[in-house]
C-alpha atoms as a PDB file:
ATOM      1  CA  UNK A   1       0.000   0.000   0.000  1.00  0.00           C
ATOM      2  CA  UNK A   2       2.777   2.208   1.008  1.00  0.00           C
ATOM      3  CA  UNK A   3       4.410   1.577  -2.332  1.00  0.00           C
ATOM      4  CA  UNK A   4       1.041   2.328  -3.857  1.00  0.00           C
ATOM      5  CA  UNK A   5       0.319   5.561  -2.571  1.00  0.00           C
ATOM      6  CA  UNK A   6       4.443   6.956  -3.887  1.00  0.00           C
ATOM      7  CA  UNK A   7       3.618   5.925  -7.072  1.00  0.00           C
ATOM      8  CA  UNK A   8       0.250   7.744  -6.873  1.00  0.00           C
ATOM      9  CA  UNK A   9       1.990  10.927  -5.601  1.00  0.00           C
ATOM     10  CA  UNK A  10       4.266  10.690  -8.287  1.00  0.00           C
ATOM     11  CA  UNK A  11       1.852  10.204 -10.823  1.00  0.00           C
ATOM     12  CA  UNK A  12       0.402  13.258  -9.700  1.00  0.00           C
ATOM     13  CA  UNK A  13       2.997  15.178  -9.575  1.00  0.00           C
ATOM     14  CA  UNK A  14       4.236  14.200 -13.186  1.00  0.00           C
ATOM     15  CA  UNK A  15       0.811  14.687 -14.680  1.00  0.00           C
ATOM     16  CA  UNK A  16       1.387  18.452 -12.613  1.00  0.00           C
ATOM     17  CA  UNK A  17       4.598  18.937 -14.362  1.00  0.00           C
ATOM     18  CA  UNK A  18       3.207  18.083 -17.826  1.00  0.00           C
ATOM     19  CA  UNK A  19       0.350  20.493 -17.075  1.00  0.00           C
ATOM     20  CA  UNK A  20       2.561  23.354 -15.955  1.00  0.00           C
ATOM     21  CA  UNK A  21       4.862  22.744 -19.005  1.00  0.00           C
ATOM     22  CA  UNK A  22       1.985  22.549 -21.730  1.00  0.00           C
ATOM     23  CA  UNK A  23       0.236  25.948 -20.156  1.00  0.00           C
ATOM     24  CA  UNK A  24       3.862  27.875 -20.777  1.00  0.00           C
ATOM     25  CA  UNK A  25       4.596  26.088 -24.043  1.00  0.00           C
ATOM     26  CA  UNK A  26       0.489  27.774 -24.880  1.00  0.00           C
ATOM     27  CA  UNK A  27       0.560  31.067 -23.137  1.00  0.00           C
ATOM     28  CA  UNK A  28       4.444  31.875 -22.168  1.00  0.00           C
ATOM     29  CA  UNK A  29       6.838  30.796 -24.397  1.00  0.00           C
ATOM     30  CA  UNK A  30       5.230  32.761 -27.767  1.00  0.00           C
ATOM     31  CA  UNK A  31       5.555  35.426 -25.794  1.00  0.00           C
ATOM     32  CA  UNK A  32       9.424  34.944 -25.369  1.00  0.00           C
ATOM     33  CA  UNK A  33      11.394  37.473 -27.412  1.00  0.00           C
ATOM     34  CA  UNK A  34       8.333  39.167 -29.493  1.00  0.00           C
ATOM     35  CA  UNK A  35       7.686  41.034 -26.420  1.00  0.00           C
ATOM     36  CA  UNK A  36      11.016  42.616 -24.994  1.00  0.00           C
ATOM     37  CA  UNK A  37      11.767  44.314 -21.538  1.00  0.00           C
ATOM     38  CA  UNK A  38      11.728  47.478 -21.585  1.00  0.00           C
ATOM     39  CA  UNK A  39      15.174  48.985 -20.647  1.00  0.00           C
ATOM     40  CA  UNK A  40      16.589  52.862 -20.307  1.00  0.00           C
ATOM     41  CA  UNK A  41      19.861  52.572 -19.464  1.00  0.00           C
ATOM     42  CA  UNK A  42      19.772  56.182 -17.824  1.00  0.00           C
ATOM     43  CA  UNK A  43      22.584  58.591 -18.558  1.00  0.00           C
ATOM     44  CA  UNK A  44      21.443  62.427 -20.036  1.00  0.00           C
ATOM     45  CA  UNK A  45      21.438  63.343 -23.197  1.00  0.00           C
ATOM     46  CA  UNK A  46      24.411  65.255 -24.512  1.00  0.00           C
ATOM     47  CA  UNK A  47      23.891  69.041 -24.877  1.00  0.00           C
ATOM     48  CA  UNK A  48      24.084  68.828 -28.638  1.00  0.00           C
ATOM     49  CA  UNK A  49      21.640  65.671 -29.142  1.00  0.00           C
ATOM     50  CA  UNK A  50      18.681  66.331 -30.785  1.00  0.00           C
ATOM     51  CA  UNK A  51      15.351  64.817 -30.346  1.00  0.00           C
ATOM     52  CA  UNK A  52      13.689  63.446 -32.969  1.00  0.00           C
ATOM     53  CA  UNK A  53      10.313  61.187 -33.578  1.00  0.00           C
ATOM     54  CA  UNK A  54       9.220  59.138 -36.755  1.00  0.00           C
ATOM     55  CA  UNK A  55       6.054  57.917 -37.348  1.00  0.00           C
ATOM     56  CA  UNK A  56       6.094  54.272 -38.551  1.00  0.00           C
ATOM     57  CA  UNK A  57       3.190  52.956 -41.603  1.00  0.00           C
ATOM     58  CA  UNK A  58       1.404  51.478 -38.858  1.00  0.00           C
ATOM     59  CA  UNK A  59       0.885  54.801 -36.915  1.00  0.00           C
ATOM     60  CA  UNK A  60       3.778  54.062 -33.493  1.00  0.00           C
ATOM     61  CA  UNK A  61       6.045  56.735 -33.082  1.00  0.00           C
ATOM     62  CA  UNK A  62       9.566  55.963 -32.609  1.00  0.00           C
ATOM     63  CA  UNK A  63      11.901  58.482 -30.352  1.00  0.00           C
ATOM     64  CA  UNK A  64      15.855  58.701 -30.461  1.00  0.00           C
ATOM     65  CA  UNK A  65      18.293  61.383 -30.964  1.00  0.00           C
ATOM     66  CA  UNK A  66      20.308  62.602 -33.434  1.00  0.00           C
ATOM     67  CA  UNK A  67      23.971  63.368 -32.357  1.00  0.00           C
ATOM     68  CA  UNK A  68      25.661  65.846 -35.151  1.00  0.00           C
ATOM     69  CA  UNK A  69      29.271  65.659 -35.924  1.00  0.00           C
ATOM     70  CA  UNK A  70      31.353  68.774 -37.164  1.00  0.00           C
ATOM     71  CA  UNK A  71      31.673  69.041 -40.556  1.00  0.00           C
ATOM     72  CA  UNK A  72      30.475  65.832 -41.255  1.00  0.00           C
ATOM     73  CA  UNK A  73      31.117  63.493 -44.251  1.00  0.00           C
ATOM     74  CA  UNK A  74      28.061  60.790 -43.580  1.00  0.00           C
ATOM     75  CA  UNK A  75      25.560  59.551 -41.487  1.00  0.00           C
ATOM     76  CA  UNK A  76      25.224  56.665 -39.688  1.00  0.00           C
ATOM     77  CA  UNK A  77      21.527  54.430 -37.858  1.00  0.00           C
ATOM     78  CA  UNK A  78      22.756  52.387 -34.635  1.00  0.00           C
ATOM     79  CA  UNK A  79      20.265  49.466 -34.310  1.00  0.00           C
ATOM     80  CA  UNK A  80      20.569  48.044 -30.597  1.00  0.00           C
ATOM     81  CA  UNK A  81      19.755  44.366 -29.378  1.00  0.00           C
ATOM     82  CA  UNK A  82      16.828  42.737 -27.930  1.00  0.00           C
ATOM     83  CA  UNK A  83      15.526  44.217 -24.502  1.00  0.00           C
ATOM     84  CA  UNK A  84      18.132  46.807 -25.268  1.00  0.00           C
ATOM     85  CA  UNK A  85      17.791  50.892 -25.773  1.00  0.00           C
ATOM     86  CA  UNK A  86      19.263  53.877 -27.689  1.00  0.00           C
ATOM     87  CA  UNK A  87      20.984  55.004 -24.492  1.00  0.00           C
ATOM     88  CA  UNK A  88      23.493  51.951 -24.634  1.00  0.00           C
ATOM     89  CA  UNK A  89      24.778  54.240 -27.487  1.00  0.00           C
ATOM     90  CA  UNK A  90      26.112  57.629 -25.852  1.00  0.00           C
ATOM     91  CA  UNK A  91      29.809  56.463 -25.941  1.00  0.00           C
ATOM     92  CA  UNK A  92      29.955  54.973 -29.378  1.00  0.00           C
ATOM     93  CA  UNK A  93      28.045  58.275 -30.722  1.00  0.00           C
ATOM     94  CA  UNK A  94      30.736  60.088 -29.639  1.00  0.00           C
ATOM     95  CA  UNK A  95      33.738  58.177 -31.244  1.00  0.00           C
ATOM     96  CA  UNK A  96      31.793  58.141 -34.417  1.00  0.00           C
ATOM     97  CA  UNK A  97      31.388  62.066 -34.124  1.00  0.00           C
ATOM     98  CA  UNK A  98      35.065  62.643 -34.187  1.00  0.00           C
ATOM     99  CA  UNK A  99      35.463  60.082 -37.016  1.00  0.00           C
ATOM    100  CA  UNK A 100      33.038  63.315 -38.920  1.00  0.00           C
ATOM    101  CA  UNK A 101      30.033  60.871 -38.706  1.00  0.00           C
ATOM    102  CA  UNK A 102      26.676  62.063 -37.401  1.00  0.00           C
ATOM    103  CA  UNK A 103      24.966  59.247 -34.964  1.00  0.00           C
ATOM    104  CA  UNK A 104      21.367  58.829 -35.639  1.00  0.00           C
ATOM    105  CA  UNK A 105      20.149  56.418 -32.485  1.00  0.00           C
ATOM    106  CA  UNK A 106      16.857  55.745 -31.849  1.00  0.00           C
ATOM    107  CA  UNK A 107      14.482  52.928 -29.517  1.00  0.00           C
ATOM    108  CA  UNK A 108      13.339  49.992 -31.827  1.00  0.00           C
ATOM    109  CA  UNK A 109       9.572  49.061 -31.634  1.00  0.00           C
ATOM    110  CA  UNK A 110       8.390  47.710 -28.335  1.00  0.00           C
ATOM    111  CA  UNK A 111      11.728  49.405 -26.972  1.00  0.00           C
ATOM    112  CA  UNK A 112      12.728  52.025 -24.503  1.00  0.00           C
ATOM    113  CA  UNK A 113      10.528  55.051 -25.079  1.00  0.00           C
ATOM    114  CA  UNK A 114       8.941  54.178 -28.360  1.00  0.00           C
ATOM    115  CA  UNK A 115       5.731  52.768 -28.980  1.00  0.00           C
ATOM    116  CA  UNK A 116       4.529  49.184 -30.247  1.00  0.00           C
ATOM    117  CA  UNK A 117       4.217  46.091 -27.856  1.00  0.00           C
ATOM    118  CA  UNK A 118       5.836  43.622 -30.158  1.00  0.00           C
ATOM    119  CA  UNK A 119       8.768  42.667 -31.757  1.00  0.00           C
ATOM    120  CA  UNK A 120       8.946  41.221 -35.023  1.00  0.00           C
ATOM    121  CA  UNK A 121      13.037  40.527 -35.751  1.00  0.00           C
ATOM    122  CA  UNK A 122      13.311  42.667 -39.039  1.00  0.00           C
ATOM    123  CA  UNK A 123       9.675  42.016 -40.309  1.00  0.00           C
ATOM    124  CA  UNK A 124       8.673  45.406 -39.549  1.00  0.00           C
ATOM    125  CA  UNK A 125      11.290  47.113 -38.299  1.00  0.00           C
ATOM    126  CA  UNK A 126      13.525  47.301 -41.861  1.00  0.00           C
ATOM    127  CA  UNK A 127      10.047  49.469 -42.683  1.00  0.00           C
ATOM    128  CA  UNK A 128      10.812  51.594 -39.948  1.00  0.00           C
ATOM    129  CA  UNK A 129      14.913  52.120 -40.978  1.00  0.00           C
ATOM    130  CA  UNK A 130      13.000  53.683 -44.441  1.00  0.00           C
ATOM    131  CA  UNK A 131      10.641  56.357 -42.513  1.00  0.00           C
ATOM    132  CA  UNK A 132      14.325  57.144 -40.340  1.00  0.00           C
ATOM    133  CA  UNK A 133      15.708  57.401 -43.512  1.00  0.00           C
ATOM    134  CA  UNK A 134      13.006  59.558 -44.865  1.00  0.00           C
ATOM    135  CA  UNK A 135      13.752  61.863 -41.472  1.00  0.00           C
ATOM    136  CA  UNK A 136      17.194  61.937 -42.183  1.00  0.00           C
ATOM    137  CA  UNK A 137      16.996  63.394 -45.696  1.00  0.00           C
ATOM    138  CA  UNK A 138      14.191  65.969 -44.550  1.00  0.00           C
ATOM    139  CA  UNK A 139      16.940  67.144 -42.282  1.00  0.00           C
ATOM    140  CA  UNK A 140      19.619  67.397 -44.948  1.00  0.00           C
ATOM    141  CA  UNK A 141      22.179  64.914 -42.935  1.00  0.00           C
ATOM    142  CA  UNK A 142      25.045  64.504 -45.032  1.00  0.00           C
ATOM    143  CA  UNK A 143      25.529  61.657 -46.806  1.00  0.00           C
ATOM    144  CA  UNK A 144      26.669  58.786 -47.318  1.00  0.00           C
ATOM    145  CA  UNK A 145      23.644  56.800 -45.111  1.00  0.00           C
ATOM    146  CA  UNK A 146      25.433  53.520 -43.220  1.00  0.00           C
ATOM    147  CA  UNK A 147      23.942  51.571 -40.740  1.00  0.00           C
ATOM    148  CA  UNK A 148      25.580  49.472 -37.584  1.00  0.00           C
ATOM    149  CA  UNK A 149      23.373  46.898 -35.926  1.00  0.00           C
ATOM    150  CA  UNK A 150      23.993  44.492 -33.006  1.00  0.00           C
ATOM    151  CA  UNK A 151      22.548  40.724 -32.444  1.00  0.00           C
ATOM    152  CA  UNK A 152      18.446  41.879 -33.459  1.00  0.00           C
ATOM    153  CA  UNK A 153      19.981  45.417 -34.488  1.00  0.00           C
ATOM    154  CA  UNK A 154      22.381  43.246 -36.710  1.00  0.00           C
ATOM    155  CA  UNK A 155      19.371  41.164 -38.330  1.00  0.00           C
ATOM    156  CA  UNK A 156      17.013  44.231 -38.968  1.00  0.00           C
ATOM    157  CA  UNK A 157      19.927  46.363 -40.458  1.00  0.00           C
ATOM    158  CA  UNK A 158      20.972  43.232 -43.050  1.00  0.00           C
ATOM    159  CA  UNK A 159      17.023  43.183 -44.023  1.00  0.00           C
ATOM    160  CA  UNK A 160      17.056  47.092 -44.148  1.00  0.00           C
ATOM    161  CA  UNK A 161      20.129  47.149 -46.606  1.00  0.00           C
ATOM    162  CA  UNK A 162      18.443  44.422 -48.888  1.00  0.00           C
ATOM    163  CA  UNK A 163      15.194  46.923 -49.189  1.00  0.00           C
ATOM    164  CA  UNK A 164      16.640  50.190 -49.145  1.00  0.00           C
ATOM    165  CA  UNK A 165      19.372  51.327 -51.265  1.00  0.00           C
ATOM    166  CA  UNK A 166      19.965  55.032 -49.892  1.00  0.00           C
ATOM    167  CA  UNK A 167      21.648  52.619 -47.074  1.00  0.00           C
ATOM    168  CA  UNK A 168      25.464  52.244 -48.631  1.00  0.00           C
ATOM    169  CA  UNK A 169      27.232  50.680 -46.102  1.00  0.00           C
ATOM    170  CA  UNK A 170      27.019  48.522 -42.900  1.00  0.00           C
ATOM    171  CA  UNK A 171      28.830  47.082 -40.104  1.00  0.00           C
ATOM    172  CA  UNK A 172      26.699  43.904 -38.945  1.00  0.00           C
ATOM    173  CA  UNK A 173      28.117  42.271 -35.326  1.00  0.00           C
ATOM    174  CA  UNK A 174      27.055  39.492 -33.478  1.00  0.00           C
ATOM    175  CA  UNK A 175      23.121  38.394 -35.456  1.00  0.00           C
ATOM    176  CA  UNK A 176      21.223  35.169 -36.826  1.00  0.00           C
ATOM    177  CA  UNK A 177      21.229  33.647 -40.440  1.00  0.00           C
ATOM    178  CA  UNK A 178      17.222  32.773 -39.778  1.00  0.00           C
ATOM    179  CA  UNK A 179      14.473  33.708 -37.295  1.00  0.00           C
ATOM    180  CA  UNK A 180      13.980  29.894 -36.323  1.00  0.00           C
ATOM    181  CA  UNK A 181      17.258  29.084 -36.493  1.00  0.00           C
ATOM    182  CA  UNK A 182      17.640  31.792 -33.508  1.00  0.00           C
ATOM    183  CA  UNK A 183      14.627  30.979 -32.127  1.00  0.00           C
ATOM    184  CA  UNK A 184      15.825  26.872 -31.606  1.00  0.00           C
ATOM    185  CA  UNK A 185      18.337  28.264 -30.141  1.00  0.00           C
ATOM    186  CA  UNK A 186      17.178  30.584 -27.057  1.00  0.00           C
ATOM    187  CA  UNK A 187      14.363  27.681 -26.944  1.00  0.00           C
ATOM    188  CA  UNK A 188      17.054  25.682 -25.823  1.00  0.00           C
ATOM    189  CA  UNK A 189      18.458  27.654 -23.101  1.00  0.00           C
ATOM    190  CA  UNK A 190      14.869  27.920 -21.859  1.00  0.00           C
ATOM    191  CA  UNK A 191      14.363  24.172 -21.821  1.00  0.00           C
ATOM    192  CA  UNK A 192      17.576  22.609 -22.037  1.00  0.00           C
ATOM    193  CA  UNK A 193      17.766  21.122 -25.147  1.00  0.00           C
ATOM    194  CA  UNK A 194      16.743  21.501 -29.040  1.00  0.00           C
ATOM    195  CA  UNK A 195      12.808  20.874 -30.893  1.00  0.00           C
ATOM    196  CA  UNK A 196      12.243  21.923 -33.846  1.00  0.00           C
ATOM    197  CA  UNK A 197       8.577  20.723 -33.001  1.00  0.00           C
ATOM    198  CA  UNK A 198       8.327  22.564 -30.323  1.00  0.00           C
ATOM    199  CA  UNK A 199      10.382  25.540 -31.378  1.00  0.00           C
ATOM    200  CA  UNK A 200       8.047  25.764 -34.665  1.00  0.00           C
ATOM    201  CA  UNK A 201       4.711  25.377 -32.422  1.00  0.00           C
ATOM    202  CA  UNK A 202       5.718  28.119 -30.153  1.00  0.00           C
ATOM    203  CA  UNK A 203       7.196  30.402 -33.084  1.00  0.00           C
ATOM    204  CA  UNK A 204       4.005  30.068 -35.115  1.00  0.00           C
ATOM    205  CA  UNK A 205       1.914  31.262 -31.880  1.00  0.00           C
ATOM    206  CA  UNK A 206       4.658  34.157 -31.889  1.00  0.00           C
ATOM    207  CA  UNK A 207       3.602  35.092 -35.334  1.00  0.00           C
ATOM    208  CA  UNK A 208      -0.204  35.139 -35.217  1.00  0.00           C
ATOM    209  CA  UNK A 209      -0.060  37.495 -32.142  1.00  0.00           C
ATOM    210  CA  UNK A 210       2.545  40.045 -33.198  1.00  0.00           C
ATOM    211  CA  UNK A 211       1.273  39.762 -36.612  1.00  0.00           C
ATOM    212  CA  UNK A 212       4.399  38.632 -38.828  1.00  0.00           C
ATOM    213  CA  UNK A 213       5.336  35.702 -40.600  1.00  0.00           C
ATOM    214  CA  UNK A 214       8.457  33.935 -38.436  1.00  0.00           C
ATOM    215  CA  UNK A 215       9.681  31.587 -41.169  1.00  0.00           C
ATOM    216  CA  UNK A 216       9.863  35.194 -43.437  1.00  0.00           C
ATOM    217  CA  UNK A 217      12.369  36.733 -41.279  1.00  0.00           C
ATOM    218  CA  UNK A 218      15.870  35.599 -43.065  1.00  0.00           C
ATOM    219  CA  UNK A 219      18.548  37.611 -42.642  1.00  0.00           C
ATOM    220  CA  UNK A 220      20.450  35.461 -45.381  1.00  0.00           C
ATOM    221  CA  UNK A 221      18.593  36.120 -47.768  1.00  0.00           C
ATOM    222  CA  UNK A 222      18.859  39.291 -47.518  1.00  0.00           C
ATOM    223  CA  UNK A 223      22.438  39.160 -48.098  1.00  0.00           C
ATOM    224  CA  UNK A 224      22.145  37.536 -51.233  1.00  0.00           C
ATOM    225  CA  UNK A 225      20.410  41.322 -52.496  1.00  0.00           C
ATOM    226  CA  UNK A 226      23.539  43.224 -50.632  1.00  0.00           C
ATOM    227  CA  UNK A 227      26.439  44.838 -52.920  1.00  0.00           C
ATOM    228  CA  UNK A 228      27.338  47.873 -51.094  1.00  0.00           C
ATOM    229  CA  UNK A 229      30.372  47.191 -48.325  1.00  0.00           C
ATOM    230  CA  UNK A 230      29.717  45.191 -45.491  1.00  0.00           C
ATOM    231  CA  UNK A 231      32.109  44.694 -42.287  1.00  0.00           C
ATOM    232  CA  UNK A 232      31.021  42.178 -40.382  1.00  0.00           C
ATOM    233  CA  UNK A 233      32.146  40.183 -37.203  1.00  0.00           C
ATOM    234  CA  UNK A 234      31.226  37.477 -34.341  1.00  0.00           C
ATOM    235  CA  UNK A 235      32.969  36.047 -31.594  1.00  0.00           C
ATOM    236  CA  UNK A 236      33.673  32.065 -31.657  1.00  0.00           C
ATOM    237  CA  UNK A 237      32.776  31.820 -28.437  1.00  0.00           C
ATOM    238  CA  UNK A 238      28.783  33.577 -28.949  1.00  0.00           C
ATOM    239  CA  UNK A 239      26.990  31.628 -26.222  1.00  0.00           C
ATOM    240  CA  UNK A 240      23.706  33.047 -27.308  1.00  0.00           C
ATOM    241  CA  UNK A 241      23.541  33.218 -31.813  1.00  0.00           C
ATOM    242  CA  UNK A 242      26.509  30.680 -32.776  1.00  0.00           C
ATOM    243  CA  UNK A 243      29.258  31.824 -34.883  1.00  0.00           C
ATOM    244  CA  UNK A 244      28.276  30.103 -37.959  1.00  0.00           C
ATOM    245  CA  UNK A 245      25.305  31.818 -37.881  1.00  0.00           C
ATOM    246  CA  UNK A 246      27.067  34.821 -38.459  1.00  0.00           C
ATOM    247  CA  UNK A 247      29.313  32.830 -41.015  1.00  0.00           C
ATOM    248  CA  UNK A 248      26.623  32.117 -43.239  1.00  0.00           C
ATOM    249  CA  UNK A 249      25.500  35.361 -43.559  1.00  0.00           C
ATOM    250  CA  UNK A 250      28.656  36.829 -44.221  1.00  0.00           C
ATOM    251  CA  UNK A 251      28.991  33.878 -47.431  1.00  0.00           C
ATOM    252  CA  UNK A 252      25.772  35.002 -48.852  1.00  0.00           C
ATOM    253  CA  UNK A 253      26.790  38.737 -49.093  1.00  0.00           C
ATOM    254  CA  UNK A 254      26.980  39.232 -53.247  1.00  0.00           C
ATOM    255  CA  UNK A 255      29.088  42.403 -51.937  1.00  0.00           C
ATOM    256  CA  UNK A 256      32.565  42.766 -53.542  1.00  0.00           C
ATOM    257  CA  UNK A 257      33.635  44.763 -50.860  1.00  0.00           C
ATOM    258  CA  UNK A 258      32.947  42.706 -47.655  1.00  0.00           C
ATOM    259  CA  UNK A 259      35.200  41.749 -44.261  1.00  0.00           C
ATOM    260  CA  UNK A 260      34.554  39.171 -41.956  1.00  0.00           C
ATOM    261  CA  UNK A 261      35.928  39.658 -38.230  1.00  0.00           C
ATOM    262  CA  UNK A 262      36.835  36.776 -36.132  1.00  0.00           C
ATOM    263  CA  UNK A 263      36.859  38.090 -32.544  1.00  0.00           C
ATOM    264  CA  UNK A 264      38.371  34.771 -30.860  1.00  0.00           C
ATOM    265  CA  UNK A 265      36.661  34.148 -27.566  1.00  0.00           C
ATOM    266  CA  UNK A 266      34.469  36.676 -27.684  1.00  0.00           C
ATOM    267  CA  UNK A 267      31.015  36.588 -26.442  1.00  0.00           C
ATOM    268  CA  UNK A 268      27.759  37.928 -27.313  1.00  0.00           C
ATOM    269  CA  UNK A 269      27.671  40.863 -25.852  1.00  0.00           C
ATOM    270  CA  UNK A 270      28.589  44.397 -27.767  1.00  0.00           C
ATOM    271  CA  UNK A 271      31.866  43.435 -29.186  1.00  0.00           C
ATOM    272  CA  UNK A 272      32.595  46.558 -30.090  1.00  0.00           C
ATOM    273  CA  UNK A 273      33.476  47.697 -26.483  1.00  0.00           C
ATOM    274  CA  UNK A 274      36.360  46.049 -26.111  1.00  0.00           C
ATOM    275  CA  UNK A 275      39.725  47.485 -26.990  1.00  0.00           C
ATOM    276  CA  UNK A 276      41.852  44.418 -26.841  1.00  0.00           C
ATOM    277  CA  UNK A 277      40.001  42.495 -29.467  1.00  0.00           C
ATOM    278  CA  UNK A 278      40.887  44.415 -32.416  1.00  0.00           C
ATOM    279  CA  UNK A 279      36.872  45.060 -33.048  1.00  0.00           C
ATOM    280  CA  UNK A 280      36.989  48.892 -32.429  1.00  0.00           C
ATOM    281  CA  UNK A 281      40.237  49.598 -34.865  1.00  0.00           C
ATOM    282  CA  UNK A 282      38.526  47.667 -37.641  1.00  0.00           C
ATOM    283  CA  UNK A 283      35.404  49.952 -37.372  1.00  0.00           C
ATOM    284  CA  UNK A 284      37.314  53.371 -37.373  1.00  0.00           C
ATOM    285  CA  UNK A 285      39.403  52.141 -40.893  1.00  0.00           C
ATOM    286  CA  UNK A 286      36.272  51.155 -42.117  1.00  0.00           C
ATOM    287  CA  UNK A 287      34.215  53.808 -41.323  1.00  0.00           C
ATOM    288  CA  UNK A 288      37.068  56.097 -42.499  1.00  0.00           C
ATOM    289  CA  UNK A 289      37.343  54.411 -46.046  1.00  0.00           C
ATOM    290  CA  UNK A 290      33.618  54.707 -46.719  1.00  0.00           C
ATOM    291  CA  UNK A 291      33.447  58.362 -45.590  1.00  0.00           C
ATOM    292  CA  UNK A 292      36.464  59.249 -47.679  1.00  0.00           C
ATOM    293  CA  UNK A 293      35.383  57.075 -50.686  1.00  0.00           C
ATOM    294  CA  UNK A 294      31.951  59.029 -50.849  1.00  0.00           C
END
């Protein structure tokens, strides 16, 4: 009897587990990544930032700042990460300003201070890149138009640069080759190990309630449209989008003009902070090259 009654309590408690799981697989998990935390990293505004909002085609503003350079010779859109904001940005603004670029940052959809409650990996938001664009001509910001992005910011800017051609150069660190590629991988780190079943279930959910098609969202193919220069890097040791992720993409590009960055050991997280790897120095020559060349 006594063995009875542990196997009944175990029973029970399996059948709970298999409950609990199925109800966050249904009404958690889609939510996981379409709908980011909201994040201001704090720090004020330099003196000569200037505000600026866009209105995207599906009527959510977007706020960020424009940060002018002296006599500049381009312009560039910094595209920040998941659950990340346009404030992560003040420090790399500035370098770019003394390189004569002007920093255009602004919060992505369902970011920071701008509106929307979901986020769609590129879907949308390479639509919104063309209304900033749109802003930055109406403001006469000297040109040539570039754009940086990181992990998300990184997979939005490659789909941006396949749709809009004012964009003529990029620097792409740290993103995915495909939305469910990316997707079977945080699933993983959620659950502890790989489904494609279960990462296309809960990915499909995703879709039908922010209102995009997941299996769309393909940053590779994108590249395969790309000809202007692309620099591009990932650390081998990315514990959150693998480097061949960021591998693939960089194969695809049908750019002539392209650079792929190996930052051994390096991690997920905004390589381009970090002095030691080499990261920073590659940007500058680049950045320089592209301003001069235009």
């Amino acid at each position: 009897m006594y063995k009875r009654r542990i196997l009944r309590i175990l029973g029970g408690l399996s059948l709970l587990v298999v409950i609990v799981f199925v109800g966050a697989v249904e009404m958690a998990f889609p939510y996981y990544g379409i709908k980011p935390f909201r994040r201001n990293w704090g720090g004020n505004a330099p003196a000569y930032a200037k505000p600026f909002e866009v209105e995207t085609s599906d009527s959510l503003l977007l706020k960020g700042y424009i940060l002018p350079a002296d006599s500049a010779k381009g312009t560039i859109i910094l595209l920040h990460g998941i659950s990340a904001c346009k404030e992560q940005f003040w420090g790399f603004s500035s370098q770019l300003n003394k390189n004569g670029c002007n920093a255009v940052i602004f919060d992505q959809r369902a970011h920071g201070q701008s509106e929307g409650t979901y986020c769609t990996f590129g879907a949308k938001e390479k639509y919104d890149i063309t209304k900033i664009i749109d802003e930055m001509e109406r403001r006469g910001l000297a040109k040539p138009y570039g754009i940086f992005g990181n992990s998300l910011g990184g997979a939005v800017a490659l789909q941006a640069l396949a749709l809009d051609k004012r964009l003529q150069f990029g620097i792409i660190e740290s993103t995915f080759d495909t939305y469910p590629h990316v997707a079977l991988e945080y699933g993983a780190d959620i659950v502890g190990f790989h489904s494609e079943f279960l990462t296309n279930h809960v990915i499909a959910k995703s879709g039908i309630i922010a209102g995009f098609d997941p299996y769309k969202v393909q940053p590779i193919e994108s590249c395969k449209s790309i000809t202007c220069p692309i620099l591009m890097a990932h650390g081998t040791a990315d514990d959150k989008i693998p480097f061949e992720f960021g591998r693939r993409n960089f194969e695809a590009l049908k750019s002539a003009d392209k650079k792929f960055v190996s930052i051994e050991g390096g991690s997920h997280s905004r390589l381009f902070r970090f002095e030691e790897n080499g990261w920073p120095n590659e940007i500058e020559t680049f950045l320089k090259r592209q301003l001069k060349h235009n």
